[in-house]
PDB file of N, CA and C in Angstrom:
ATOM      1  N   UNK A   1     175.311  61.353 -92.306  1.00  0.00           N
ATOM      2  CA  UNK A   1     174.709  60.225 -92.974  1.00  0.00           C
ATOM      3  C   UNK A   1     173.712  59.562 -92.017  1.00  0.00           C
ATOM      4  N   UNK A   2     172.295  59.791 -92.134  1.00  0.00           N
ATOM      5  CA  UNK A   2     171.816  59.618 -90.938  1.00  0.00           C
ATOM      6  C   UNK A   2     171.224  57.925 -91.499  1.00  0.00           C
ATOM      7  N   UNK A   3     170.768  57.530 -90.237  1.00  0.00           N
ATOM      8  CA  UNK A   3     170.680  55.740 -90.186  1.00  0.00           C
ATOM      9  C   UNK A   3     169.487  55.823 -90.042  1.00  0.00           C
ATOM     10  N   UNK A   4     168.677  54.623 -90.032  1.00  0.00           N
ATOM     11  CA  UNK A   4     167.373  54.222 -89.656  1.00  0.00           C
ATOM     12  C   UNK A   4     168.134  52.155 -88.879  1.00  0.00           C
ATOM     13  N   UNK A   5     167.694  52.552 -88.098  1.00  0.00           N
ATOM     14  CA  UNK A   5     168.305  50.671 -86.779  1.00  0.00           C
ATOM     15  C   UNK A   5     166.949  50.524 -87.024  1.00  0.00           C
ATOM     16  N   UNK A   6     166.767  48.840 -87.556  1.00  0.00           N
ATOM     17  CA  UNK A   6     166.047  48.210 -87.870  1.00  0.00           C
ATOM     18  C   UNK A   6     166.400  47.005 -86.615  1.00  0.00           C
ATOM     19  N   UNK A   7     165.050  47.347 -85.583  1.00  0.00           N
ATOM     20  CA  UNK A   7     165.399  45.986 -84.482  1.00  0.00           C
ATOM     21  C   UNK A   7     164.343  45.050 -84.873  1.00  0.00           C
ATOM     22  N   UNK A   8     164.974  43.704 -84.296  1.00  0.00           N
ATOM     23  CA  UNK A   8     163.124  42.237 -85.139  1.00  0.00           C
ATOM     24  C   UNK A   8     163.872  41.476 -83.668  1.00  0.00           C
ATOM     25  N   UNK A   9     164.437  41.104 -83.057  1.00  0.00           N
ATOM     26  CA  UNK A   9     164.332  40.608 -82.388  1.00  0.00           C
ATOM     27  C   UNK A   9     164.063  40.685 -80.501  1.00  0.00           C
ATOM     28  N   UNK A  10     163.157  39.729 -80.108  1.00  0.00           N
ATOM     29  CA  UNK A  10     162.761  40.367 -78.782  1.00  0.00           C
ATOM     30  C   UNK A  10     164.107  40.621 -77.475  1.00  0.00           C
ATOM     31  N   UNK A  11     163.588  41.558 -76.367  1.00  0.00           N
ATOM     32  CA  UNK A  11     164.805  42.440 -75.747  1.00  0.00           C
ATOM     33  C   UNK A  11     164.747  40.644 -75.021  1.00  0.00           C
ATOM     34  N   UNK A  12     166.021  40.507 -74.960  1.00  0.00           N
ATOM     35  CA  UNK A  12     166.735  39.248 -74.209  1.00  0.00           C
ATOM     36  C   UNK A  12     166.953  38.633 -74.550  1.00  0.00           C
ATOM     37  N   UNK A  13     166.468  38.151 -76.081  1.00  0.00           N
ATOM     38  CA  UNK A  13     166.801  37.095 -76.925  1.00  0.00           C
ATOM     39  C   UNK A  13     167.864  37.553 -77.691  1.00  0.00           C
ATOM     40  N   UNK A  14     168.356  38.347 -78.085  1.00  0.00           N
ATOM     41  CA  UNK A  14     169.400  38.730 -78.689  1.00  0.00           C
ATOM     42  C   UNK A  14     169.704  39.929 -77.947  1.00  0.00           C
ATOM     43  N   UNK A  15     171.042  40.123 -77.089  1.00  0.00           N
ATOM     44  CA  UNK A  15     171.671  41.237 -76.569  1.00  0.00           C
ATOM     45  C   UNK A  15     172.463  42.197 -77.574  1.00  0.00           C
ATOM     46  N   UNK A  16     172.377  41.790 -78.473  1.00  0.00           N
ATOM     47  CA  UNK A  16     173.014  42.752 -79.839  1.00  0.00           C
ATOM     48  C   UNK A  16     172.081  43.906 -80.114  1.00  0.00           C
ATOM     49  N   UNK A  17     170.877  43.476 -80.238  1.00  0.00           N
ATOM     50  CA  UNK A  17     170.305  44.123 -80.796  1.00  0.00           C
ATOM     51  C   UNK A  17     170.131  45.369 -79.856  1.00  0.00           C
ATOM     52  N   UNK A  18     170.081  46.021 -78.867  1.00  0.00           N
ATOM     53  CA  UNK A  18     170.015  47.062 -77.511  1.00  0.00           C
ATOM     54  C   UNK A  18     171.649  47.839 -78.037  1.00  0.00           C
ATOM     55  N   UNK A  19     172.662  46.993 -78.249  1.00  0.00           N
ATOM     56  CA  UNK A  19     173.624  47.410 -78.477  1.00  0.00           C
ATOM     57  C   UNK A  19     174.097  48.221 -79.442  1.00  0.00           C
ATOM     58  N   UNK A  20     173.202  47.787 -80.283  1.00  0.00           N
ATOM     59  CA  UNK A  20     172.714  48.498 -82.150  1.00  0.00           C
ATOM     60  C   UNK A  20     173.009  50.082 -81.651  1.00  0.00           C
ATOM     61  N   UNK A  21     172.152  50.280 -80.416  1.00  0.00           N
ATOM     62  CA  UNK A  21     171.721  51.983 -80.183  1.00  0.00           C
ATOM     63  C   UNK A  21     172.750  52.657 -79.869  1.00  0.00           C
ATOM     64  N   UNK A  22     173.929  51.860 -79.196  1.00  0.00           N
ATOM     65  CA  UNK A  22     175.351  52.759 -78.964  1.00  0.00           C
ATOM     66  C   UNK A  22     175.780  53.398 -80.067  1.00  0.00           C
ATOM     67  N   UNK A  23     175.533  53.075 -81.079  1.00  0.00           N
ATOM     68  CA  UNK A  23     175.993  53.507 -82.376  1.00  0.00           C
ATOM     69  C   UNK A  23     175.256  54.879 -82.833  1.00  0.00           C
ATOM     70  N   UNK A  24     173.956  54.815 -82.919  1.00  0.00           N
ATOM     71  CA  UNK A  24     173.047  56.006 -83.366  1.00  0.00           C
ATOM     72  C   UNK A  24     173.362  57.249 -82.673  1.00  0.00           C
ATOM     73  N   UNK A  25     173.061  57.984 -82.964  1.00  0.00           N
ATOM     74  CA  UNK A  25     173.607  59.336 -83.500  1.00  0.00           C
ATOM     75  C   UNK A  25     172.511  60.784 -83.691  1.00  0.00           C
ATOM     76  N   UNK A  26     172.605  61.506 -83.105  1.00  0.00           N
ATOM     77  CA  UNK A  26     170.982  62.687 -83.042  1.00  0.00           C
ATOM     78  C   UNK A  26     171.187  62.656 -84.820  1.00  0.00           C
ATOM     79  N   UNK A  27     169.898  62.622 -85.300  1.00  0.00           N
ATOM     80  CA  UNK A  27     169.361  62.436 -86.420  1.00  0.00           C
ATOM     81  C   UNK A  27     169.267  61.135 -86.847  1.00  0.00           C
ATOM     82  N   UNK A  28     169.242  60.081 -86.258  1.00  0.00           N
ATOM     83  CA  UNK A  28     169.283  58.746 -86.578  1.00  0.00           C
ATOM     84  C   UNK A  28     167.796  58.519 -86.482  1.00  0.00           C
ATOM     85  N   UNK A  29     167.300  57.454 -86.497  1.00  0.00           N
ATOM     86  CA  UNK A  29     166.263  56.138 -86.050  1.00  0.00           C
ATOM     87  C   UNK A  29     166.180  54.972 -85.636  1.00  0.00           C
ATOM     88  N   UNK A  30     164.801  54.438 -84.779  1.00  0.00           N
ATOM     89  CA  UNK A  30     164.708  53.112 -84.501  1.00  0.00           C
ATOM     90  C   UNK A  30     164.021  52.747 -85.398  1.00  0.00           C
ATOM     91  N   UNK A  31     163.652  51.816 -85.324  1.00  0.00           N
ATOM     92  CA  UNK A  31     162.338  51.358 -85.869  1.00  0.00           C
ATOM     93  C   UNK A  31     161.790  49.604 -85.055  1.00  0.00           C
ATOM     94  N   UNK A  32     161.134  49.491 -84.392  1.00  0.00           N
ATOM     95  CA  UNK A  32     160.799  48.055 -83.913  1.00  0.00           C
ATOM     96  C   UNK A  32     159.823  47.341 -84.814  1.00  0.00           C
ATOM     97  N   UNK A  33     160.364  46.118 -85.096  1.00  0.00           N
ATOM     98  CA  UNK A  33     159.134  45.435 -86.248  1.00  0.00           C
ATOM     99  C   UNK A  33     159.776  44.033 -85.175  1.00  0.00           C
ATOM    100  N   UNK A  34     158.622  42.857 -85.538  1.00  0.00           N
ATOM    101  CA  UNK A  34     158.572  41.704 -85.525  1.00  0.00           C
ATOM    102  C   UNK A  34     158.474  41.490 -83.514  1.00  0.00           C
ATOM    103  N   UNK A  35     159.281  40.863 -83.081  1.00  0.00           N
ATOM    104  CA  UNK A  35     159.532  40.481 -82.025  1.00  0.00           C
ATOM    105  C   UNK A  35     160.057  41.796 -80.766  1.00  0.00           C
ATOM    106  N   UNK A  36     160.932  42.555 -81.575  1.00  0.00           N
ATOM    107  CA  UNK A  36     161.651  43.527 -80.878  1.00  0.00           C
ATOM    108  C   UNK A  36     160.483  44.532 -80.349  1.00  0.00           C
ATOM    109  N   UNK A  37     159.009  44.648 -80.768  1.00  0.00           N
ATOM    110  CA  UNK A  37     157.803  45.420 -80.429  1.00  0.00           C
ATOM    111  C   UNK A  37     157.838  45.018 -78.832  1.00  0.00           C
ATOM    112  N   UNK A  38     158.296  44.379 -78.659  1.00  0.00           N
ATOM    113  CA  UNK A  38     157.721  43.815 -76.949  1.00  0.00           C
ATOM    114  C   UNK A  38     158.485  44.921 -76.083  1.00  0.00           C
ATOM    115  N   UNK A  39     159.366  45.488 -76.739  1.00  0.00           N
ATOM    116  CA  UNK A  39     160.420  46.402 -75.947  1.00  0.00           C
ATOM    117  C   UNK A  39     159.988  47.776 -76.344  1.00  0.00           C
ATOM    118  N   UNK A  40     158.502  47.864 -76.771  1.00  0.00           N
ATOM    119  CA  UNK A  40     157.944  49.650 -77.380  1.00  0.00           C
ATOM    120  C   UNK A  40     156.677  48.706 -75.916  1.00  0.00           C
ATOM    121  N   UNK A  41     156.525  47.915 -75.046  1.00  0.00           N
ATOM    122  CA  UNK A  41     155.349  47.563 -74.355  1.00  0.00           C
ATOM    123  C   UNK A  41     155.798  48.355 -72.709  1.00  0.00           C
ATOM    124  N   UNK A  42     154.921  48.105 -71.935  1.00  0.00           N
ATOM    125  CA  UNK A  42     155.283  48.605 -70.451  1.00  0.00           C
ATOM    126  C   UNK A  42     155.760  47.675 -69.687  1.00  0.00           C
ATOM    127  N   UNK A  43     156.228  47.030 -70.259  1.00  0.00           N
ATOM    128  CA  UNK A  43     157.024  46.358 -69.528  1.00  0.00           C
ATOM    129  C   UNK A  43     158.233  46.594 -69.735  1.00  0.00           C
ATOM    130  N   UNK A  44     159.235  46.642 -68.401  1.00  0.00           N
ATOM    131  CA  UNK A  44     160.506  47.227 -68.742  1.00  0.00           C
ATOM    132  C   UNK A  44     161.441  45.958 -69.107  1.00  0.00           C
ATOM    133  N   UNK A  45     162.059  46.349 -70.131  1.00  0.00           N
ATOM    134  CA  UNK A  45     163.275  45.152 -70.871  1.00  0.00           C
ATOM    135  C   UNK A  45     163.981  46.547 -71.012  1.00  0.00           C
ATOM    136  N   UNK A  46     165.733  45.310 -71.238  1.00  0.00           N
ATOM    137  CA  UNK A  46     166.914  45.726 -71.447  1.00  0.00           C
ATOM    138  C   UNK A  46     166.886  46.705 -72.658  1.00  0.00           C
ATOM    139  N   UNK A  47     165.793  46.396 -73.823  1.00  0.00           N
ATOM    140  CA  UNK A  47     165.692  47.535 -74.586  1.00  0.00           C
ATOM    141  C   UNK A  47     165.008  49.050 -74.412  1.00  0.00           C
ATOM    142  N   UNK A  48     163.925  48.562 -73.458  1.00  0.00           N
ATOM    143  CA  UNK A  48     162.962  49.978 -73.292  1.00  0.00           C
ATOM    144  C   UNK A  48     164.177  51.105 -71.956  1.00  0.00           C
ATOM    145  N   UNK A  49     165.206  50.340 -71.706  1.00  0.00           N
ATOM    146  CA  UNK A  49     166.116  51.449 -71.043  1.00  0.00           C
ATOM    147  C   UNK A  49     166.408  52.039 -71.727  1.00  0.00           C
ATOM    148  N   UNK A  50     167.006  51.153 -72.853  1.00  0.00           N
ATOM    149  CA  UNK A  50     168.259  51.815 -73.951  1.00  0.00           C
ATOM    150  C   UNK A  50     166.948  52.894 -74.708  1.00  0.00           C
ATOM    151  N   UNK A  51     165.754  52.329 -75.190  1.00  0.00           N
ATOM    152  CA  UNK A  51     164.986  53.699 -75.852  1.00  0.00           C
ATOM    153  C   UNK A  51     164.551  54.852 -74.842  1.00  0.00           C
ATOM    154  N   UNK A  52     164.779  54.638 -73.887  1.00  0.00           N
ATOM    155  CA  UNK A  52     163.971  55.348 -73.013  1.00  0.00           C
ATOM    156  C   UNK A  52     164.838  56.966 -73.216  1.00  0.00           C
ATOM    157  N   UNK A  53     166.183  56.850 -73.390  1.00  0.00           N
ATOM    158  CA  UNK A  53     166.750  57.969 -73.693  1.00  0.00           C
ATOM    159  C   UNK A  53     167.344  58.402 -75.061  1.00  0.00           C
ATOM    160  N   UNK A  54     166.282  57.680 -75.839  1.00  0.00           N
ATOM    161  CA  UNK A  54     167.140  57.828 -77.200  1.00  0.00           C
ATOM    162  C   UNK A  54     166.555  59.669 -77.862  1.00  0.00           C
ATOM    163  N   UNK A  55     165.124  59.944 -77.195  1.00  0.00           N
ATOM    164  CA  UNK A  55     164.544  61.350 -77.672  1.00  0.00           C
ATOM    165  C   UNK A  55     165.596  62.383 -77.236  1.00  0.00           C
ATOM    166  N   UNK A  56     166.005  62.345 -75.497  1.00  0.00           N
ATOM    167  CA  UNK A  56     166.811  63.174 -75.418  1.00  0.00           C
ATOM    168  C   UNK A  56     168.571  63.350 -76.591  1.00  0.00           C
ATOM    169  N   UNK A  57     168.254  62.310 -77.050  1.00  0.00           N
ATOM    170  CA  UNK A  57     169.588  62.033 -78.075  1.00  0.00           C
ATOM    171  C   UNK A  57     169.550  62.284 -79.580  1.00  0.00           C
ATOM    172  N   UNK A  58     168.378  62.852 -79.228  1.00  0.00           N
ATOM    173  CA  UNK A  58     167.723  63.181 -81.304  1.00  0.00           C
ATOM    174  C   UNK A  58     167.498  62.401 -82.305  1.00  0.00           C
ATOM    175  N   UNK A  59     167.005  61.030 -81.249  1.00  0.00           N
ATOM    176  CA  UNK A  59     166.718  59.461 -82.105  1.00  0.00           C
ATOM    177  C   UNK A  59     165.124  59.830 -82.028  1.00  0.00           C
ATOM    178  N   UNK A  60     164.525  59.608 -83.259  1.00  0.00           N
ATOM    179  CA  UNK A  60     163.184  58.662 -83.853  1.00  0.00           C
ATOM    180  C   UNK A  60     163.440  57.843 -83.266  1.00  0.00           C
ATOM    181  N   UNK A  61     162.340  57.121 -82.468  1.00  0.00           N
ATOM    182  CA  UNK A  61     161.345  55.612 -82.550  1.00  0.00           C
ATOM    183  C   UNK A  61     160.517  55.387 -82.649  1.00  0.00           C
ATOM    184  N   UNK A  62     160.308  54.560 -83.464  1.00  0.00           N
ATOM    185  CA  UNK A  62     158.943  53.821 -83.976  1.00  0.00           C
ATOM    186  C   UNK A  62     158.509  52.847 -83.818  1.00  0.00           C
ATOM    187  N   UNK A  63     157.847  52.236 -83.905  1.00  0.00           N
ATOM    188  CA  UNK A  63     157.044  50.668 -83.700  1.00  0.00           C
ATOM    189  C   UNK A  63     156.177  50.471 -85.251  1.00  0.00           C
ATOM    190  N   UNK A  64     156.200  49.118 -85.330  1.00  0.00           N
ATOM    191  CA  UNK A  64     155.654  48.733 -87.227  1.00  0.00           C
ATOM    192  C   UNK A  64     154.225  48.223 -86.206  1.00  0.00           C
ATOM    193  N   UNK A  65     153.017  49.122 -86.554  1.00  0.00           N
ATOM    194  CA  UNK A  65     151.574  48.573 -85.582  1.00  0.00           C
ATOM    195  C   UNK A  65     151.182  47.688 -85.975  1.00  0.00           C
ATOM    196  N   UNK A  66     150.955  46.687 -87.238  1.00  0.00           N
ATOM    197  CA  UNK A  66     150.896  45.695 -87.315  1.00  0.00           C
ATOM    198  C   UNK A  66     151.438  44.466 -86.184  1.00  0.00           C
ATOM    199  N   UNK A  67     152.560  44.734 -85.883  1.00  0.00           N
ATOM    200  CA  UNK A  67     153.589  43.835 -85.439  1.00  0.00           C
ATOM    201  C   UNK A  67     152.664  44.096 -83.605  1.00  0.00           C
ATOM    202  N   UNK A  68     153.041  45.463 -83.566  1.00  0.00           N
ATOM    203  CA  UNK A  68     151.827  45.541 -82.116  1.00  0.00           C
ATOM    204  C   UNK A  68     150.385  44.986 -81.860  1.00  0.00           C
ATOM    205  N   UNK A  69     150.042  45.149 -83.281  1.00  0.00           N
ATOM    206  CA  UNK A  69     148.447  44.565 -82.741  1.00  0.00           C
ATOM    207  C   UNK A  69     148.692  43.113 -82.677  1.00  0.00           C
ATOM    208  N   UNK A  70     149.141  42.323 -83.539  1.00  0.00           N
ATOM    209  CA  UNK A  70     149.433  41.216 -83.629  1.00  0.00           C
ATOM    210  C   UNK A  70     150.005  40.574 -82.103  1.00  0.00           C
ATOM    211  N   UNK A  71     150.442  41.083 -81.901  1.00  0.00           N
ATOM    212  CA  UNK A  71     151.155  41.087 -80.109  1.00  0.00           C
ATOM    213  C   UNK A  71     150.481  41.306 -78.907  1.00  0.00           C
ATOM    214  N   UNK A  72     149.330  42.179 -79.540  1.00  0.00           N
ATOM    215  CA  UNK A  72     148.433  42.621 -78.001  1.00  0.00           C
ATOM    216  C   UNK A  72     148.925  43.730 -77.407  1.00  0.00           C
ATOM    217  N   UNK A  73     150.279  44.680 -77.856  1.00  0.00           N
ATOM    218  CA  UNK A  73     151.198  45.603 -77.316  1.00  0.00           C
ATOM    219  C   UNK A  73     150.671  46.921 -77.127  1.00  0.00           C
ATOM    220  N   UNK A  74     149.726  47.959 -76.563  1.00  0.00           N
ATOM    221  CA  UNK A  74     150.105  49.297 -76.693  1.00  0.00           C
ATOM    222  C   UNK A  74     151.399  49.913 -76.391  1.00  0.00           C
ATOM    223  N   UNK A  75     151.193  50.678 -77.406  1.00  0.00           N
ATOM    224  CA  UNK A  75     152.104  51.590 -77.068  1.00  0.00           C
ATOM    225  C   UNK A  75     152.496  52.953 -76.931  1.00  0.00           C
ATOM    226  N   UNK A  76     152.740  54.261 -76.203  1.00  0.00           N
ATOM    227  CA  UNK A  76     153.556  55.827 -76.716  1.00  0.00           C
ATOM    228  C   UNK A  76     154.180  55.735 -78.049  1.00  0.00           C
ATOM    229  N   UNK A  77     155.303  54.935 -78.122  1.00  0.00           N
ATOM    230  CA  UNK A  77     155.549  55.483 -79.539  1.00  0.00           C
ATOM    231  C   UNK A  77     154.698  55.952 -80.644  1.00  0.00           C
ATOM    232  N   UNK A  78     155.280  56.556 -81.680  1.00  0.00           N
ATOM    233  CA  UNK A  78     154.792  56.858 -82.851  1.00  0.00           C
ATOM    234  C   UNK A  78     155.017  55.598 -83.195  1.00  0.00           C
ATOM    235  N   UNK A  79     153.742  55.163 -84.272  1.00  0.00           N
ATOM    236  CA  UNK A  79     153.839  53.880 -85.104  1.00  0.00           C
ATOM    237  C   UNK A  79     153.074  54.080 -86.360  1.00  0.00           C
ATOM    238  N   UNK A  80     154.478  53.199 -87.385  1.00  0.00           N
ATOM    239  CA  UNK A  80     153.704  53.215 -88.949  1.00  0.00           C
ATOM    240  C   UNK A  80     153.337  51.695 -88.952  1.00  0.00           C
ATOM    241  N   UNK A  81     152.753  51.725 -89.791  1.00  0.00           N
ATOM    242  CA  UNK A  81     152.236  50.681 -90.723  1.00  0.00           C
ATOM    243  C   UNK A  81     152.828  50.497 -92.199  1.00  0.00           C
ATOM    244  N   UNK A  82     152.768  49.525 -92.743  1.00  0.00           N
ATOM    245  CA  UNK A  82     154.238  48.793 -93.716  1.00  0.00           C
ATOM    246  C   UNK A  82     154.362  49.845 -94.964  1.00  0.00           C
ATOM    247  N   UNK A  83     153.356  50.663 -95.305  1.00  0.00           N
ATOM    248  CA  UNK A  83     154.026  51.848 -95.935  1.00  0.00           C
ATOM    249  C   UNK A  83     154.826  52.993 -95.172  1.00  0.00           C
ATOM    250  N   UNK A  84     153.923  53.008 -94.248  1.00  0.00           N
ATOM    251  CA  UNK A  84     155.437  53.885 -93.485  1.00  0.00           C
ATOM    252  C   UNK A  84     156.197  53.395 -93.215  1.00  0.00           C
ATOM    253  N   UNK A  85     156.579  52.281 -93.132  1.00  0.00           N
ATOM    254  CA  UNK A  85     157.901  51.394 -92.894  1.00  0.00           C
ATOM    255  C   UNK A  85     159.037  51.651 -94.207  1.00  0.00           C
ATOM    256  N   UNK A  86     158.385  51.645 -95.139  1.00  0.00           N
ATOM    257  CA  UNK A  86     158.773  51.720 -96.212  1.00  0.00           C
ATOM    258  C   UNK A  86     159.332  53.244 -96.809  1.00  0.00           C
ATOM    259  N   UNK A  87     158.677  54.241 -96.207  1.00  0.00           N
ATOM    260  CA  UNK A  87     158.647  55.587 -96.238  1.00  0.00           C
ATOM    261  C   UNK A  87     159.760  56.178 -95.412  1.00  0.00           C
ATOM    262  N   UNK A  88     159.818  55.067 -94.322  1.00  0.00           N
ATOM    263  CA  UNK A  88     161.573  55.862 -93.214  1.00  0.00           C
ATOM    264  C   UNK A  88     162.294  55.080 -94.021  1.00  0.00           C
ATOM    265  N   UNK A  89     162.428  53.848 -94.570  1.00  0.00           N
ATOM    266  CA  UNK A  89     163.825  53.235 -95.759  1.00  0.00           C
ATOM    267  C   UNK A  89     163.965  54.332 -96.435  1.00  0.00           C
ATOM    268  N   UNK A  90     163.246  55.105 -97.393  1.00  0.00           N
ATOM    269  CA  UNK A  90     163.434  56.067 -98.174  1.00  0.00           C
ATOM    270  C   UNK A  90     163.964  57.222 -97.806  1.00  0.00           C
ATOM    271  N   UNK A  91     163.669  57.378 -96.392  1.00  0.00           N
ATOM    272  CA  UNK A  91     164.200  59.032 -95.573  1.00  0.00           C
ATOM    273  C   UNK A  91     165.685  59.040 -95.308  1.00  0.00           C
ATOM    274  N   UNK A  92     166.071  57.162 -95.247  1.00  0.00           N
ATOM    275  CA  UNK A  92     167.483  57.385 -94.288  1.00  0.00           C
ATOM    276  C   UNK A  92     168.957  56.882 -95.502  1.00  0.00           C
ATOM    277  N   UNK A  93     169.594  57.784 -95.388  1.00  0.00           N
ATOM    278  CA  UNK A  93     170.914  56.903 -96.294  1.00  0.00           C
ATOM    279  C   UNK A  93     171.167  56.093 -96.383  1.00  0.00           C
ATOM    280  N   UNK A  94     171.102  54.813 -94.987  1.00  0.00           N
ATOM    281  CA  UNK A  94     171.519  53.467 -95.118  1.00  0.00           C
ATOM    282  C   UNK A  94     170.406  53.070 -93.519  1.00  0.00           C
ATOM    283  N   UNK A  95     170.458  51.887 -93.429  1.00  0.00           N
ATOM    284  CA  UNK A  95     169.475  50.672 -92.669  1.00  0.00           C
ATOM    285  C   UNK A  95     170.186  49.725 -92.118  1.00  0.00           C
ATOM    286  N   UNK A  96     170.134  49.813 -90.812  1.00  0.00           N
ATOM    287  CA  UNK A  96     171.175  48.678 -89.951  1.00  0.00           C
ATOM    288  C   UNK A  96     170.150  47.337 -89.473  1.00  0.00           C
ATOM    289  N   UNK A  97     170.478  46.680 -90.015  1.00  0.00           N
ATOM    290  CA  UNK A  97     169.740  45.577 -89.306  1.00  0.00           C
ATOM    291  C   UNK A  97     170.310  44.449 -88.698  1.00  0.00           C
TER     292      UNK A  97
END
């Protein structure tokens, strides 16, 4: 039953959300929208550890580019825009947020 983790909040402001990833599973997903984009940036946060090994683990991540440009953020990740946002809801059985 594969997942899609829906993170919105930025890495330090909520320690839950990094924690989300213990759970995922090879065939799962991230997805960063809103605040949580700061942790797809080069700067290292408590989240960009936890993604940093999520490929070797058979996790998708993504970044919503809206949410990046809006931020000033580049980034490596792959990034959709709010139809593709909409397009991984549809791919995954259920959505953790």
């Amino acid at each position: 039953m594969p997942t899609l983790f829906v993170l919105s909040h930025a890495p330090g402001a909520d320690p839950g959300e990094a924690h989300k990833l213990t759970f995922a599973r090879d065939g799962d997903a991230v997805i960063l929208i809103e605040d949580a984009v700061f942790g797809a940036g080069s700067v290292e946060t408590s989240l960009t550890r936890v993604l940093a090994g999520a490929g070797e683990r058979g996790i998708d991540v993504f970044a919503l580019a809206p949410d990046l440009a809006a931020r000033g953020i580049e980034t490596l990740l792959e990034t959709v825009d709010y139809a593709g946002f909409v397009e991984l809801l549809t791919q995954y059985d259920r959505a953790v947020h």
